[in-house]
C-alpha atoms as a PDB file:
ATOM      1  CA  UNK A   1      10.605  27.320   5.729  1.00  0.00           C
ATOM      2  CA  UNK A   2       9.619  26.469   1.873  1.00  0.00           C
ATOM      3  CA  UNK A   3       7.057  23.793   1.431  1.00  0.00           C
ATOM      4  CA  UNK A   4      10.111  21.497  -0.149  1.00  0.00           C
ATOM      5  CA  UNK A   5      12.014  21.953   3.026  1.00  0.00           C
ATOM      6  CA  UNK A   6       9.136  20.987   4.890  1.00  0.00           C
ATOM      7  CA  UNK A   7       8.479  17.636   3.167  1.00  0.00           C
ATOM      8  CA  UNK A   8      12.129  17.098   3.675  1.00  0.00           C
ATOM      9  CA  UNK A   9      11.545  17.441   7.296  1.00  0.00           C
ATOM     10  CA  UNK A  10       9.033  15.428   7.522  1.00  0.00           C
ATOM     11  CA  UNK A  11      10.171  12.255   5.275  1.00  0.00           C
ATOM     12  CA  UNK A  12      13.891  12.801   7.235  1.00  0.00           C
ATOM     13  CA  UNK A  13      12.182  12.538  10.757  1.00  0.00           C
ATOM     14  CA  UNK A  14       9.681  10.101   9.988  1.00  0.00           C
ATOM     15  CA  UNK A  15      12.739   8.149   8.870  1.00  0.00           C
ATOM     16  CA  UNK A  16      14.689   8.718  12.117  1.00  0.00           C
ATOM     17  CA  UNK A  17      11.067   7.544  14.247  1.00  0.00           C
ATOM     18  CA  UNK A  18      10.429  11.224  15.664  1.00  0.00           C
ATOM     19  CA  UNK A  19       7.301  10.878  16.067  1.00  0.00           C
ATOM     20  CA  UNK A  20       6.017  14.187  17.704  1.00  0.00           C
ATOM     21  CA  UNK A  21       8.628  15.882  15.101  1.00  0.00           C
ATOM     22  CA  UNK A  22       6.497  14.240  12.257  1.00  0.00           C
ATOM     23  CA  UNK A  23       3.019  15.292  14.311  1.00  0.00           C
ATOM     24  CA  UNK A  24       4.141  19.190  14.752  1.00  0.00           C
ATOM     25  CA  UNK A  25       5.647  19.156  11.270  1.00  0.00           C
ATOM     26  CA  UNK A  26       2.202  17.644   9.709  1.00  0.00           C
ATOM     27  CA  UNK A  27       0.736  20.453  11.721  1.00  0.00           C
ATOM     28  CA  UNK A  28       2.758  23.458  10.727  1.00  0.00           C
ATOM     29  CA  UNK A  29       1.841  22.546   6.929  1.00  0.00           C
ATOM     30  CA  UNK A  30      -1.785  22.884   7.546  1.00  0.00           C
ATOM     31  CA  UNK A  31      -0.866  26.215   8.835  1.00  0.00           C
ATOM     32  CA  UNK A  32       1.014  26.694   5.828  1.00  0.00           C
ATOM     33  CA  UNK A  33      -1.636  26.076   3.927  1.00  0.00           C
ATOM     34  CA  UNK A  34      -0.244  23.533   1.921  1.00  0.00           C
ATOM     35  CA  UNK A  35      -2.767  20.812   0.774  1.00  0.00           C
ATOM     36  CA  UNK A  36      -2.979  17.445   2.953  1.00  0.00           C
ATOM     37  CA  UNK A  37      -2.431  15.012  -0.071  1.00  0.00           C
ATOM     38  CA  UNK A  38       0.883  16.680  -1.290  1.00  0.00           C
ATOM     39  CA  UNK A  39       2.270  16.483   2.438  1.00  0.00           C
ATOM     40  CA  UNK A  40       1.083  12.772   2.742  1.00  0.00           C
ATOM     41  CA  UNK A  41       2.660  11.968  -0.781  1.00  0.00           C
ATOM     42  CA  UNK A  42       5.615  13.854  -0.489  1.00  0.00           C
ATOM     43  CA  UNK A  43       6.207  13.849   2.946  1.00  0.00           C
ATOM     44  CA  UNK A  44       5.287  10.682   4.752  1.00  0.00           C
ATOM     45  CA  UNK A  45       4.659   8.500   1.593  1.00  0.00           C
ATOM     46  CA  UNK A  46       7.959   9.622   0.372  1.00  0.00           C
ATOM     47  CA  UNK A  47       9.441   8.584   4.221  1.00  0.00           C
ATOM     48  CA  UNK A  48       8.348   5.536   4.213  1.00  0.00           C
ATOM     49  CA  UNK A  49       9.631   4.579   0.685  1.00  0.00           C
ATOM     50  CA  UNK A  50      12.744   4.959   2.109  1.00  0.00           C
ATOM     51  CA  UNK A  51      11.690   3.022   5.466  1.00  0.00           C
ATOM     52  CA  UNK A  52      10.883   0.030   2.921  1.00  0.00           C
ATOM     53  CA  UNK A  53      14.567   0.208   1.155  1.00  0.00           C
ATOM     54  CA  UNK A  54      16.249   0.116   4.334  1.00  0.00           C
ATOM     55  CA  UNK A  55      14.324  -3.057   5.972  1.00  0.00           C
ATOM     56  CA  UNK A  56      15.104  -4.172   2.408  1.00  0.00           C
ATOM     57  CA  UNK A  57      18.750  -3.685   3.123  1.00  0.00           C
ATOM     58  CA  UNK A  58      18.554  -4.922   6.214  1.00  0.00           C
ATOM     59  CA  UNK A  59      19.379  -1.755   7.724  1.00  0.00           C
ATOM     60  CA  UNK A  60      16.259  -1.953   9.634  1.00  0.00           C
ATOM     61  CA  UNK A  61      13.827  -4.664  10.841  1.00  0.00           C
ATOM     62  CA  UNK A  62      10.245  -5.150  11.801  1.00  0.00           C
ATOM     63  CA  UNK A  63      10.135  -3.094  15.028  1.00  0.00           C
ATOM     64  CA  UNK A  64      11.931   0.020  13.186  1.00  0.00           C
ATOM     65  CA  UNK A  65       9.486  -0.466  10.277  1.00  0.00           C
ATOM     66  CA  UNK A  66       6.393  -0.539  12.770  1.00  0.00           C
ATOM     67  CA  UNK A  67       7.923   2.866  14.708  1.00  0.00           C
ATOM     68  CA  UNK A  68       8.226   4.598  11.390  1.00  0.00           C
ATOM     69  CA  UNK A  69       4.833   3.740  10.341  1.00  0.00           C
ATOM     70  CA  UNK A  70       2.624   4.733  13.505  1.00  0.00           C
ATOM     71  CA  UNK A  71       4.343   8.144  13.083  1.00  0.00           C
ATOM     72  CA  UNK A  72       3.130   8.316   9.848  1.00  0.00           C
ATOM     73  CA  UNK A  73      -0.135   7.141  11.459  1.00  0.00           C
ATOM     74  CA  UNK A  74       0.324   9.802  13.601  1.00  0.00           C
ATOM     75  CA  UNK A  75       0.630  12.696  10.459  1.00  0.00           C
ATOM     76  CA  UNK A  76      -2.333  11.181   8.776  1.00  0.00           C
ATOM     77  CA  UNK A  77      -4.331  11.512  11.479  1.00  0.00           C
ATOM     78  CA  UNK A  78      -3.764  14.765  11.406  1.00  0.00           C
ATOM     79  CA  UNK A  79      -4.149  15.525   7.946  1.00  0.00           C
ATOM     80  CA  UNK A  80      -7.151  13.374   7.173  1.00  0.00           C
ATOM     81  CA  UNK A  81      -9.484  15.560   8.099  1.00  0.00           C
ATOM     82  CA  UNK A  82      -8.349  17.785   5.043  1.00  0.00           C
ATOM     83  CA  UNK A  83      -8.457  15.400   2.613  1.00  0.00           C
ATOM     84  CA  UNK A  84     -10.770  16.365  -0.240  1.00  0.00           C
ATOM     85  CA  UNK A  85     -12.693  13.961  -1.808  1.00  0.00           C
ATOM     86  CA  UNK A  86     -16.056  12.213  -1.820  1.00  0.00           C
ATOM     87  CA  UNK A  87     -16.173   9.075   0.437  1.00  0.00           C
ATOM     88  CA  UNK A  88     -18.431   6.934  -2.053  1.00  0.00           C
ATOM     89  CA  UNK A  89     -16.215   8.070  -4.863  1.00  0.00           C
ATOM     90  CA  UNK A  90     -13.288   6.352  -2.873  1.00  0.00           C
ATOM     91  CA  UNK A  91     -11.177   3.402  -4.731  1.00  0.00           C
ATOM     92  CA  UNK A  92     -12.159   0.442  -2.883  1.00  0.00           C
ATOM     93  CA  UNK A  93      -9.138  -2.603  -3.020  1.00  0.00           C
ATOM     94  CA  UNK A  94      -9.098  -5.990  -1.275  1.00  0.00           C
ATOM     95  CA  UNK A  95      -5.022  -6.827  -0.659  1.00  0.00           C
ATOM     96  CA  UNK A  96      -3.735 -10.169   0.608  1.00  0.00           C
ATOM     97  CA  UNK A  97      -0.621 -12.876   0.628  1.00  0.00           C
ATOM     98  CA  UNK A  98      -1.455 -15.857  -1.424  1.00  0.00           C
ATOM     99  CA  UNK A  99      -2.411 -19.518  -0.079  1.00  0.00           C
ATOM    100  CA  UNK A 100       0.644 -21.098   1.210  1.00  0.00           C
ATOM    101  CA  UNK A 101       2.954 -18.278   2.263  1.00  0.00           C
ATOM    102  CA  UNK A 102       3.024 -16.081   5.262  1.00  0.00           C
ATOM    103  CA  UNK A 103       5.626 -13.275   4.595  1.00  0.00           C
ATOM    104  CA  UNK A 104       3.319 -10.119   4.702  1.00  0.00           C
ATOM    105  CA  UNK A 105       5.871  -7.659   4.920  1.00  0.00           C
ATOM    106  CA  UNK A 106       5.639  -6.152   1.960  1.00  0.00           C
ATOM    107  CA  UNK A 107       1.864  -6.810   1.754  1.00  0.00           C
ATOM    108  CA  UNK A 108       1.518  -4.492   5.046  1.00  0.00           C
ATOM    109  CA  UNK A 109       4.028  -1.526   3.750  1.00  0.00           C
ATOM    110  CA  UNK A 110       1.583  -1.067   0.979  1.00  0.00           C
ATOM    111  CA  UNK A 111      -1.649  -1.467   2.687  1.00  0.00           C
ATOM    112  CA  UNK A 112      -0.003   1.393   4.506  1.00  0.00           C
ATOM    113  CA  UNK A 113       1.049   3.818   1.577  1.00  0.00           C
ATOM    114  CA  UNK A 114      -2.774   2.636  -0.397  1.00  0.00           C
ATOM    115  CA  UNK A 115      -4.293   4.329   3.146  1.00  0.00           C
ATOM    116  CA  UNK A 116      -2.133   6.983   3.127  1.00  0.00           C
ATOM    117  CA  UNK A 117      -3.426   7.622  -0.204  1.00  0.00           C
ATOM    118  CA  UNK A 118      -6.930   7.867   0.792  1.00  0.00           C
ATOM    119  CA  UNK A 119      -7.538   4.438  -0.598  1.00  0.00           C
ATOM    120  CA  UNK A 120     -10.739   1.849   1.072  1.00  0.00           C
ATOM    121  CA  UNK A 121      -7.670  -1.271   2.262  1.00  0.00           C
ATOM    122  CA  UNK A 122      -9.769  -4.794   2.887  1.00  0.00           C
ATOM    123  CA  UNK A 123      -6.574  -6.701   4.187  1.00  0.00           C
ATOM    124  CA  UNK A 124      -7.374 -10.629   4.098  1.00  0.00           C
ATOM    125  CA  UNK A 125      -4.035 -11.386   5.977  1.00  0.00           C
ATOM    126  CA  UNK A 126      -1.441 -14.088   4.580  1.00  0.00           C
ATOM    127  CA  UNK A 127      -1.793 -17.402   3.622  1.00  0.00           C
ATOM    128  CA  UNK A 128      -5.595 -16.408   2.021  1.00  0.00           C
ATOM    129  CA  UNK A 129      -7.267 -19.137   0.487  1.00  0.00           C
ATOM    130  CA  UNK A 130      -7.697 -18.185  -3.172  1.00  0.00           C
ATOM    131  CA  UNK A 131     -11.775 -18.081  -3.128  1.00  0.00           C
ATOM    132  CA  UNK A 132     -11.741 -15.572  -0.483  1.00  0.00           C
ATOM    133  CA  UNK A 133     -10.116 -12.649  -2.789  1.00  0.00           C
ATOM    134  CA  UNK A 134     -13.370 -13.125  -5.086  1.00  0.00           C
ATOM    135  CA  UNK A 135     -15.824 -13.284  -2.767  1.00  0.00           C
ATOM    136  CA  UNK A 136     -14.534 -10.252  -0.720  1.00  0.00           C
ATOM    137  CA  UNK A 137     -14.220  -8.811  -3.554  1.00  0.00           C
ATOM    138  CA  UNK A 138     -17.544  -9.656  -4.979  1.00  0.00           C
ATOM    139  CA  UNK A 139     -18.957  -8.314  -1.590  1.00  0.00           C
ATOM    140  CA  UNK A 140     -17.221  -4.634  -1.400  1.00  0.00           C
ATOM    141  CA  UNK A 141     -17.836  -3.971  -4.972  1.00  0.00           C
ATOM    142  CA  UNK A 142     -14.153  -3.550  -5.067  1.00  0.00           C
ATOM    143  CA  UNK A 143     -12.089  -2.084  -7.923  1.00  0.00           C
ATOM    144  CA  UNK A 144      -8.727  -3.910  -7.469  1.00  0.00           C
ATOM    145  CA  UNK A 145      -7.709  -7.011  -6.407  1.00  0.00           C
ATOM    146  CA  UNK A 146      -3.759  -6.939  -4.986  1.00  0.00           C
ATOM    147  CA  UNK A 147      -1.960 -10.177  -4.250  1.00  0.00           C
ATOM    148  CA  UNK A 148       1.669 -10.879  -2.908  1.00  0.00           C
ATOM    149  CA  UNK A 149       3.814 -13.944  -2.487  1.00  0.00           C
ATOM    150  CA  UNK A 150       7.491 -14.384  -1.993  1.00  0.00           C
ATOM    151  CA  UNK A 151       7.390 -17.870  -2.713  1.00  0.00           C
ATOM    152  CA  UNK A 152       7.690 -19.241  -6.157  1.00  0.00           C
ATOM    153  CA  UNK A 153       5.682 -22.865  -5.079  1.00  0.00           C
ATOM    154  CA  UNK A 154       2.329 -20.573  -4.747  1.00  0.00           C
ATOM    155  CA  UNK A 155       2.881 -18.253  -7.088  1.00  0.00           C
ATOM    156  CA  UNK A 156       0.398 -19.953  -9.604  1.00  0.00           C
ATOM    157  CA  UNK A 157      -2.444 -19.496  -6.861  1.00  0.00           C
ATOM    158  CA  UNK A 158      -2.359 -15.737  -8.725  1.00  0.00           C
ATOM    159  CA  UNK A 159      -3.534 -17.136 -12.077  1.00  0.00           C
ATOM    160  CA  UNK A 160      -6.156 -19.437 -10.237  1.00  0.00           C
ATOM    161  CA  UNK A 161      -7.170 -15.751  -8.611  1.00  0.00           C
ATOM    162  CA  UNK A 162      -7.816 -14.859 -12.300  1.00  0.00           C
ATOM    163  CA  UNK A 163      -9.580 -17.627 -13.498  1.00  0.00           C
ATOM    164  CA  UNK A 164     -11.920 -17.630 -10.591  1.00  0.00           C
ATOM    165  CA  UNK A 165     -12.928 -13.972 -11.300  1.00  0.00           C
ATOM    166  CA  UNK A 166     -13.683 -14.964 -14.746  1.00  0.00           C
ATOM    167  CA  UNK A 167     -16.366 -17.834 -13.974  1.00  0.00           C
ATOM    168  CA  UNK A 168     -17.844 -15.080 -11.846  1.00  0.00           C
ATOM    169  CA  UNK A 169     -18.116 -12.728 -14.817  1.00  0.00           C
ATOM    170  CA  UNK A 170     -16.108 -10.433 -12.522  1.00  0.00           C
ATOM    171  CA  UNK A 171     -12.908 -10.028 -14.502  1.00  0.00           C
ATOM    172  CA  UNK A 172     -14.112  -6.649 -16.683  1.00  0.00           C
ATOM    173  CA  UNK A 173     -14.718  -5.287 -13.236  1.00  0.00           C
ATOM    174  CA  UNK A 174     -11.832  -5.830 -11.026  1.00  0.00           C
ATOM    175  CA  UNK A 175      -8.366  -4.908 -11.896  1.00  0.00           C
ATOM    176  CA  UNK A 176      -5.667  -7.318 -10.503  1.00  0.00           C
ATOM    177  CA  UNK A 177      -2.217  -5.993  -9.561  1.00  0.00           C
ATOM    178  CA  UNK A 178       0.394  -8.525  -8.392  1.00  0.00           C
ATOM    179  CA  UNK A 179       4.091  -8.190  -6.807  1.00  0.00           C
ATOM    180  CA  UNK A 180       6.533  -9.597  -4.266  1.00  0.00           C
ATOM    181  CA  UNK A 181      10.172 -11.030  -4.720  1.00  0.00           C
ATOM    182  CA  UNK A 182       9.754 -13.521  -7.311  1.00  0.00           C
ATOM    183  CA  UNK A 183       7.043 -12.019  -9.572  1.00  0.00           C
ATOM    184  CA  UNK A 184       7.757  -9.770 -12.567  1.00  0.00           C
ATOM    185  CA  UNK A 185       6.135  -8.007 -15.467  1.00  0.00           C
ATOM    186  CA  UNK A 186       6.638 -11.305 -17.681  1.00  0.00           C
ATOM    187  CA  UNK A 187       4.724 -13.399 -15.182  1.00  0.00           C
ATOM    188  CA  UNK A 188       1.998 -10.761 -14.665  1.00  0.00           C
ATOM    189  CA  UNK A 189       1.680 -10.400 -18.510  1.00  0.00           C
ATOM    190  CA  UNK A 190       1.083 -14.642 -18.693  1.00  0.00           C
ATOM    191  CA  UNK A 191      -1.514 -14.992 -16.123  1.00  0.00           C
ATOM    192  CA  UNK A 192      -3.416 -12.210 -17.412  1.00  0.00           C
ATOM    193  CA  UNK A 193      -2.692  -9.673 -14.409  1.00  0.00           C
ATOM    194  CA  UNK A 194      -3.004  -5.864 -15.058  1.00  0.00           C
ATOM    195  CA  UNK A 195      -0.847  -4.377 -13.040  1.00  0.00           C
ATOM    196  CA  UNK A 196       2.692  -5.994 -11.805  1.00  0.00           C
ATOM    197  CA  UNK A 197       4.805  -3.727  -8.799  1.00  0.00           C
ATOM    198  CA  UNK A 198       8.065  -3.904  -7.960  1.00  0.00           C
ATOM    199  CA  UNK A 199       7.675  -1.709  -4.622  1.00  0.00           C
ATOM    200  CA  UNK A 200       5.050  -0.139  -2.295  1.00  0.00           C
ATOM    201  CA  UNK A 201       5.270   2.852  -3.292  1.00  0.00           C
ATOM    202  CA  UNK A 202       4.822   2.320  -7.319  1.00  0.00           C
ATOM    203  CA  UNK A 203       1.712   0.096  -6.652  1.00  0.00           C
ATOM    204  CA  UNK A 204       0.259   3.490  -4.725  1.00  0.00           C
ATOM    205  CA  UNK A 205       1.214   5.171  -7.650  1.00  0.00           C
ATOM    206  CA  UNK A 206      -0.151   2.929 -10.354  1.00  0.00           C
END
């Protein structure tokens, strides 16, 4: 088996909620060999991108989504161990769902793939009361704020976000990336965001 047809395997059964296929799979490419960040990224990452189109489609729902990503829970696990990388050097980000809206859906499949990633996730939940980004923020030292809302009523509670890391003298610090269904680069670029995501798996990559 090439490496390719390995990550094909994995992403395809990951997919399909094998879950010891994904842990054996995860296995065999240590065996291989290949490095643990290219089988997370194009292996489980790349699964669960496809996991997030289909609940997007409606071909599957919560309970699918959740199977799909404890077997990728599963691989990690595995594979974490052989992650290189310095711990303190590690990209610290503080992710929530706005004031006012509770849909977290999206906000959870990319808390998921930022892990995956070997990224430090502070998850503040939904309906976070604007302050609290900042001051969790302020308290991890953290290099990226990410917000979500599908709601167009709260979607100004962003630019408030914003603001309040500028009376802190935070704003040169902290990079703030913003997405969900109604949000796009236009509105990022007026509120002064740095980063707007139309899926999970381009805010990972961004």
């Amino acid at each position: 088996m090439t490496k390719k047809e390995l990550f094909e395997e994995i992403k395809n059964n990951l997919i399909e909620m094998e879950e010891d296929v994904v842990e054996e799979l995860c296995k065999k490419s240590l065996e291989m060999k290949i490095p643990a960040k290219e089988t997370i990224q194009e292996g489980l990452i790349a699964g669960m991108e496809v996991v997030g189109q289909l609940y997007e489609e409606e071909e599957y729902f919560l309970p699918e989504v959740l199977i799909c990503s404890d077997a990728m829970n599963v691989g990690i696990d595995i594979l974490k161990p052989y992650l290189e990388g310095d711990e303190s050097s590690k990209i610290r980000v503080v992710i929530g769902v706005v004031e006012g809206d509770t849909h977290d859906i999206g906000k959870n499949l990319v808390k998921i793939m930022l892990e995956a990633g070997g990224i430090e996730v502070h998850d503040l939940g939904r309906d976070v009361i604007l302050g609290e980004f900042v001051k969790k923020a302020k308290e991890i030292d953290a290099h990226f704020i990410i917000m979500s809302t599908l709601m167009t009523t709260t979607m100004e509670g962003m630019k408030v976000v914003i603001e309040k890391l500028k009376a802190e003298g935070m704003r040169d610090s902290v990079k703030v990336a913003i997405g969900g269904g109604p949000i796009s680069q236009r509105f990022a670029t007026e509120i002064g965001a740095d980063l707007y995501t139309k899926d999970a798996n381009e805010a990972v990559r961004k």
